[in-house]
Protein backbone atom coordinates (compact mmCIF):
# COMPACT_ATOMS: atom_id res chain seq x y z
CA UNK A 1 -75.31 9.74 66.02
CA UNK A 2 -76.91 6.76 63.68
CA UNK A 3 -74.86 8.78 61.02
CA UNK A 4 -71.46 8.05 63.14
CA UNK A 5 -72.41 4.42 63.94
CA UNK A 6 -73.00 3.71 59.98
CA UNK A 7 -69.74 5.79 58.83
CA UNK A 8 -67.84 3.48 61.63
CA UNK A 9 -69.50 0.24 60.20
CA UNK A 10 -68.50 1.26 56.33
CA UNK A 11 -64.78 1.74 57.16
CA UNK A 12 -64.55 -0.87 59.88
CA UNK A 13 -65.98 -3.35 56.50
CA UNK A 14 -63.79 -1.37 54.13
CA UNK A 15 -60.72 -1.20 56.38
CA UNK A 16 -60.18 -5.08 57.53
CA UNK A 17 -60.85 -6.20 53.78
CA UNK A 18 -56.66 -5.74 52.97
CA UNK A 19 -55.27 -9.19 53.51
CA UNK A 20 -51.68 -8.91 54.82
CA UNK A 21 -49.16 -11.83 54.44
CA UNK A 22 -46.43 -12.56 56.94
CA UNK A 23 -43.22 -11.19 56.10
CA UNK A 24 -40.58 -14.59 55.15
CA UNK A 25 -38.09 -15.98 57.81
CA UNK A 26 -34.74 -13.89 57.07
CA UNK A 27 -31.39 -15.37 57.81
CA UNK A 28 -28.32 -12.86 58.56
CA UNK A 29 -25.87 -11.69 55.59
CA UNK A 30 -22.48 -13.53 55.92
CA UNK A 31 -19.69 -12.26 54.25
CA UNK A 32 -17.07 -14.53 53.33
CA UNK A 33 -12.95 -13.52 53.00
CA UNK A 34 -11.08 -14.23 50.04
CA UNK A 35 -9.85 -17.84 50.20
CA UNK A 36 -5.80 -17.98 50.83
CA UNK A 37 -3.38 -20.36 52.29
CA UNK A 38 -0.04 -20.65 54.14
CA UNK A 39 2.07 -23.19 55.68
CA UNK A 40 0.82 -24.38 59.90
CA UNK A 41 3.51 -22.87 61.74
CA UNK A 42 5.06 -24.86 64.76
CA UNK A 43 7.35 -27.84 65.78
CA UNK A 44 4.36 -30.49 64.96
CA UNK A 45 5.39 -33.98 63.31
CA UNK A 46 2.86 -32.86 60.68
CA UNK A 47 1.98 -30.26 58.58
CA UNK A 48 -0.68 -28.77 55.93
CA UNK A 49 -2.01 -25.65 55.06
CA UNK A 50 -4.31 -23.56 56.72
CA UNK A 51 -6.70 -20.45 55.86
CA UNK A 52 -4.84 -17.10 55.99
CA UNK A 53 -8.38 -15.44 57.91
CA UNK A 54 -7.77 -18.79 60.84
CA UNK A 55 -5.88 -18.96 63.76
CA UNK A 56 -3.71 -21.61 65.32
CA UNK A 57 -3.64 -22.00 69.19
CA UNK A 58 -3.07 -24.70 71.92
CA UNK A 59 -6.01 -27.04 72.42
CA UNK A 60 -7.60 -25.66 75.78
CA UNK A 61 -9.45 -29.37 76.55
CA UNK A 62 -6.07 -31.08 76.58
CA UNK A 63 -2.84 -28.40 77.35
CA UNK A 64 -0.78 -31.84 78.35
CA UNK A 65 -1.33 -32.77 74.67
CA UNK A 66 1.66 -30.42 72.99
CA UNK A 67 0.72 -31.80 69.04
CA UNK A 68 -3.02 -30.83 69.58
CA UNK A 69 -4.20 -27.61 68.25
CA UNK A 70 -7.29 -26.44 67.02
CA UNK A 71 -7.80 -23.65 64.23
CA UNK A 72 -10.26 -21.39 64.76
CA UNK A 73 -12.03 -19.07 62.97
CA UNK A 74 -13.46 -16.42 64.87
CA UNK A 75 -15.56 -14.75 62.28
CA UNK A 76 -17.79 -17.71 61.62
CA UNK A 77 -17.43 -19.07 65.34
CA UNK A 78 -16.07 -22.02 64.48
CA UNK A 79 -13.08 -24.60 65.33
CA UNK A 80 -10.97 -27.59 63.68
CA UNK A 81 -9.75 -29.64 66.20
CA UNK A 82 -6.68 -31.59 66.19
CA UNK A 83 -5.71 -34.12 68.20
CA UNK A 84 -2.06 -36.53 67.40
CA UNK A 85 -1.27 -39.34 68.44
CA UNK A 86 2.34 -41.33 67.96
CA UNK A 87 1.35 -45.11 67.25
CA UNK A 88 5.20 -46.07 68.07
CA UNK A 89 5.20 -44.37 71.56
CA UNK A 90 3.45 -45.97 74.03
CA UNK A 91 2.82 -49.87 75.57
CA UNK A 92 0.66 -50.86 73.67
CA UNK A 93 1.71 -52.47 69.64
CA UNK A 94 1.46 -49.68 67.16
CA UNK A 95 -0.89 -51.79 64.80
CA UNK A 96 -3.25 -52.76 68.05
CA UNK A 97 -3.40 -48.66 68.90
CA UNK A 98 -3.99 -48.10 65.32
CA UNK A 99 -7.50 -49.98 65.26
CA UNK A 100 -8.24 -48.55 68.82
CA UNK A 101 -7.85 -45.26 67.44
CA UNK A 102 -9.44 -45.69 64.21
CA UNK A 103 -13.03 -47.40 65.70
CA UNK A 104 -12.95 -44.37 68.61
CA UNK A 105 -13.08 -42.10 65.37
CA UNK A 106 -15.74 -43.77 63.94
CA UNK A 107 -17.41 -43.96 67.59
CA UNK A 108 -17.20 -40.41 67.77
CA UNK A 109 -18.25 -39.69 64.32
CA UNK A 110 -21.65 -41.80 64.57
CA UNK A 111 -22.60 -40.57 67.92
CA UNK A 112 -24.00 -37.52 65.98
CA UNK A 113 -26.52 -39.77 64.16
CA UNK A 114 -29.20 -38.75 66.18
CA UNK A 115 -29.34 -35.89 64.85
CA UNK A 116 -27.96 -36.64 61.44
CA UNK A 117 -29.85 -37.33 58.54
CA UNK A 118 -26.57 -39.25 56.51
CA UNK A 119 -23.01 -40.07 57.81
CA UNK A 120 -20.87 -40.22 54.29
CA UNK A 121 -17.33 -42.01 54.44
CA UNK A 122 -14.87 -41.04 52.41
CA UNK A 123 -11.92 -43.02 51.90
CA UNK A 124 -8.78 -40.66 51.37
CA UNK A 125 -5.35 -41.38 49.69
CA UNK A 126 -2.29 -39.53 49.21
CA UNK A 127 0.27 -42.15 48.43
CA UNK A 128 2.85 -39.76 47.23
CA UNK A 129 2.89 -38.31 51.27
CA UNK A 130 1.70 -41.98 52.63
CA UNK A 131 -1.35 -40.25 54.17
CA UNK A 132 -4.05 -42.46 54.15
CA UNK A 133 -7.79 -41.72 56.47
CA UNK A 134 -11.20 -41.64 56.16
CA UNK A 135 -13.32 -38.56 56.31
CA UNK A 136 -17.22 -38.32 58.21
CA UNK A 137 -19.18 -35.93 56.34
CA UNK A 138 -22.06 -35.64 58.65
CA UNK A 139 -25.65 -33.97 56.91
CA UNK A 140 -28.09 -32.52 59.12
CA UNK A 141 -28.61 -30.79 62.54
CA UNK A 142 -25.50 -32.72 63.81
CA UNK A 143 -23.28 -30.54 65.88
CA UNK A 144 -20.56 -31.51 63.85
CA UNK A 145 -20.60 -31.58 60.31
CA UNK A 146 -17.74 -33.24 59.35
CA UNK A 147 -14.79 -35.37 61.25
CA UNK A 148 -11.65 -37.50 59.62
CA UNK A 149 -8.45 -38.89 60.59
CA UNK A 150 -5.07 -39.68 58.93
CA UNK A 151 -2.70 -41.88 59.37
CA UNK A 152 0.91 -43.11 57.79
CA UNK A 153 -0.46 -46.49 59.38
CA UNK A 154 3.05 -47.14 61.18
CA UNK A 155 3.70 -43.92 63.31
CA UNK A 156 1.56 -40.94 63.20
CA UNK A 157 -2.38 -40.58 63.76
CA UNK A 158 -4.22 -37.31 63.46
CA UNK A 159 -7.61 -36.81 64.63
CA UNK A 160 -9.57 -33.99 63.46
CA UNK A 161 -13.55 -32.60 63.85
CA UNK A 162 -15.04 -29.73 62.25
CA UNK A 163 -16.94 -27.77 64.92
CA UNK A 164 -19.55 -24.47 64.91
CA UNK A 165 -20.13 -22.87 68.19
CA UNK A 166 -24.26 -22.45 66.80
CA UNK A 167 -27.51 -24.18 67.78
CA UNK A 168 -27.45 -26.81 65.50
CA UNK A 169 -29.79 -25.12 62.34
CA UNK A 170 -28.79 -26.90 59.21
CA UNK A 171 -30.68 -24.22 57.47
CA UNK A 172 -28.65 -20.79 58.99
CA UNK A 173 -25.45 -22.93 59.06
CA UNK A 174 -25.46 -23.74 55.73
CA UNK A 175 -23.59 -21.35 53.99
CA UNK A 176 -20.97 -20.62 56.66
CA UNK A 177 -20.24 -25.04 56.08
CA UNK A 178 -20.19 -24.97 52.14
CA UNK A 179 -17.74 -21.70 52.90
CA UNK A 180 -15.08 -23.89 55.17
CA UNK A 181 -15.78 -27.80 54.20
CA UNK A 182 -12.94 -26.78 51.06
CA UNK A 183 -10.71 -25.35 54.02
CA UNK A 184 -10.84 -28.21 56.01
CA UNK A 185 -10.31 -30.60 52.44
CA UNK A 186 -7.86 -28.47 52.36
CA UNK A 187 -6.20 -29.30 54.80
CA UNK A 188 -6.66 -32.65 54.31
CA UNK A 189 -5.30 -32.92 51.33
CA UNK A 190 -1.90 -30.86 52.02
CA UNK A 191 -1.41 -32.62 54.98
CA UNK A 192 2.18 -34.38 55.26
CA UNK A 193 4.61 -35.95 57.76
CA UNK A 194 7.75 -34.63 59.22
């Protein structure tokens, strides 16, 4: 019996001396599509192009609204939105709607900074198209990481915010933003008047 009760004792030393370490804090494999492009398809008063792996649909928060649309991509759970609005159709003067329109975009943009770490504006100029906005790049846990508008400044306003249907973890959402900020420039940048 003492024999037992020392043989337990030497392994119960001998077995607990192994440190083990905690395995690191894994994130899920994302793998991205090849990047391509084609024309937005539908009688908007704008255009521009969008991803080839997106689709285009009616924005469900606003079916009155027939120029809003939001472009979804379903494989990384996340949404443009776009909303229009026509400066020269309405009561109110189209220069007076114009700065209503632009400070609710920057309303909406800086209501994430409370969970932002930095808002960045971007001025943006396409003179050749006369699109002229300012984009929102929005770093941190914000549930939105980037918002923008555009505007010819006489007639047409266009409203868009960069969505992903996530918790809010800068760290896991990382890649799947750096994968579809260039989509959304992208758009941006292509975007034109009809």
């Amino acid at each position: 019996m003492r024999f037992l009760s020392v043989l337990f004792l030497v392994l119960l030393v001998f077995g607990c001396s192994e440190k083990h370490t905690p395995k690191p804090r894994g994130f899920f494999r994302i793998d991205f599509p090849k990047k391509s492009y084609s024309e937005l398809q539908g009688n908007f008063p704008y255009e521009f192009e969008v991803p080839d792996y997106a689709t285009v649909s009616a924005n469900r928060t606003n079916p009155a609204e027939k120029d809003w649309i939001t472009v979804e991509v379903p494989a990384n759970n996340a949404q443009i939105h776009f909303s229009y609005y026509d400066l020269q159709n309405g009561s109110q003067p189209a220069r007076e709607l114009l700065i209503e329109l632009m400070e609710e975009t920057r309303s909406l943009a800086y209501k994430h900074s409370i969970k932002a770490t930095a808002i960045d504006e971007k001025i943006f100029i396409n003179r050749p198209e006369k699109v002229y906005g300012t984009i929102y790049n929005i770093h941190g846990n914000a549930a939105s990481p980037m918002q923008f508008f555009l505007t010819d400044s006489t007639k047409h306003f266009l409203r868009g915010a960069f969505y992903i249907s996530e918790v809010p973890d800068i760290d896991s959402l990382r890649p799947v933003i750096n994968f579809l900020e260039p989509d959304v420039i992208r758009m941006i940048e292509t975007t034109h008047w009809k």
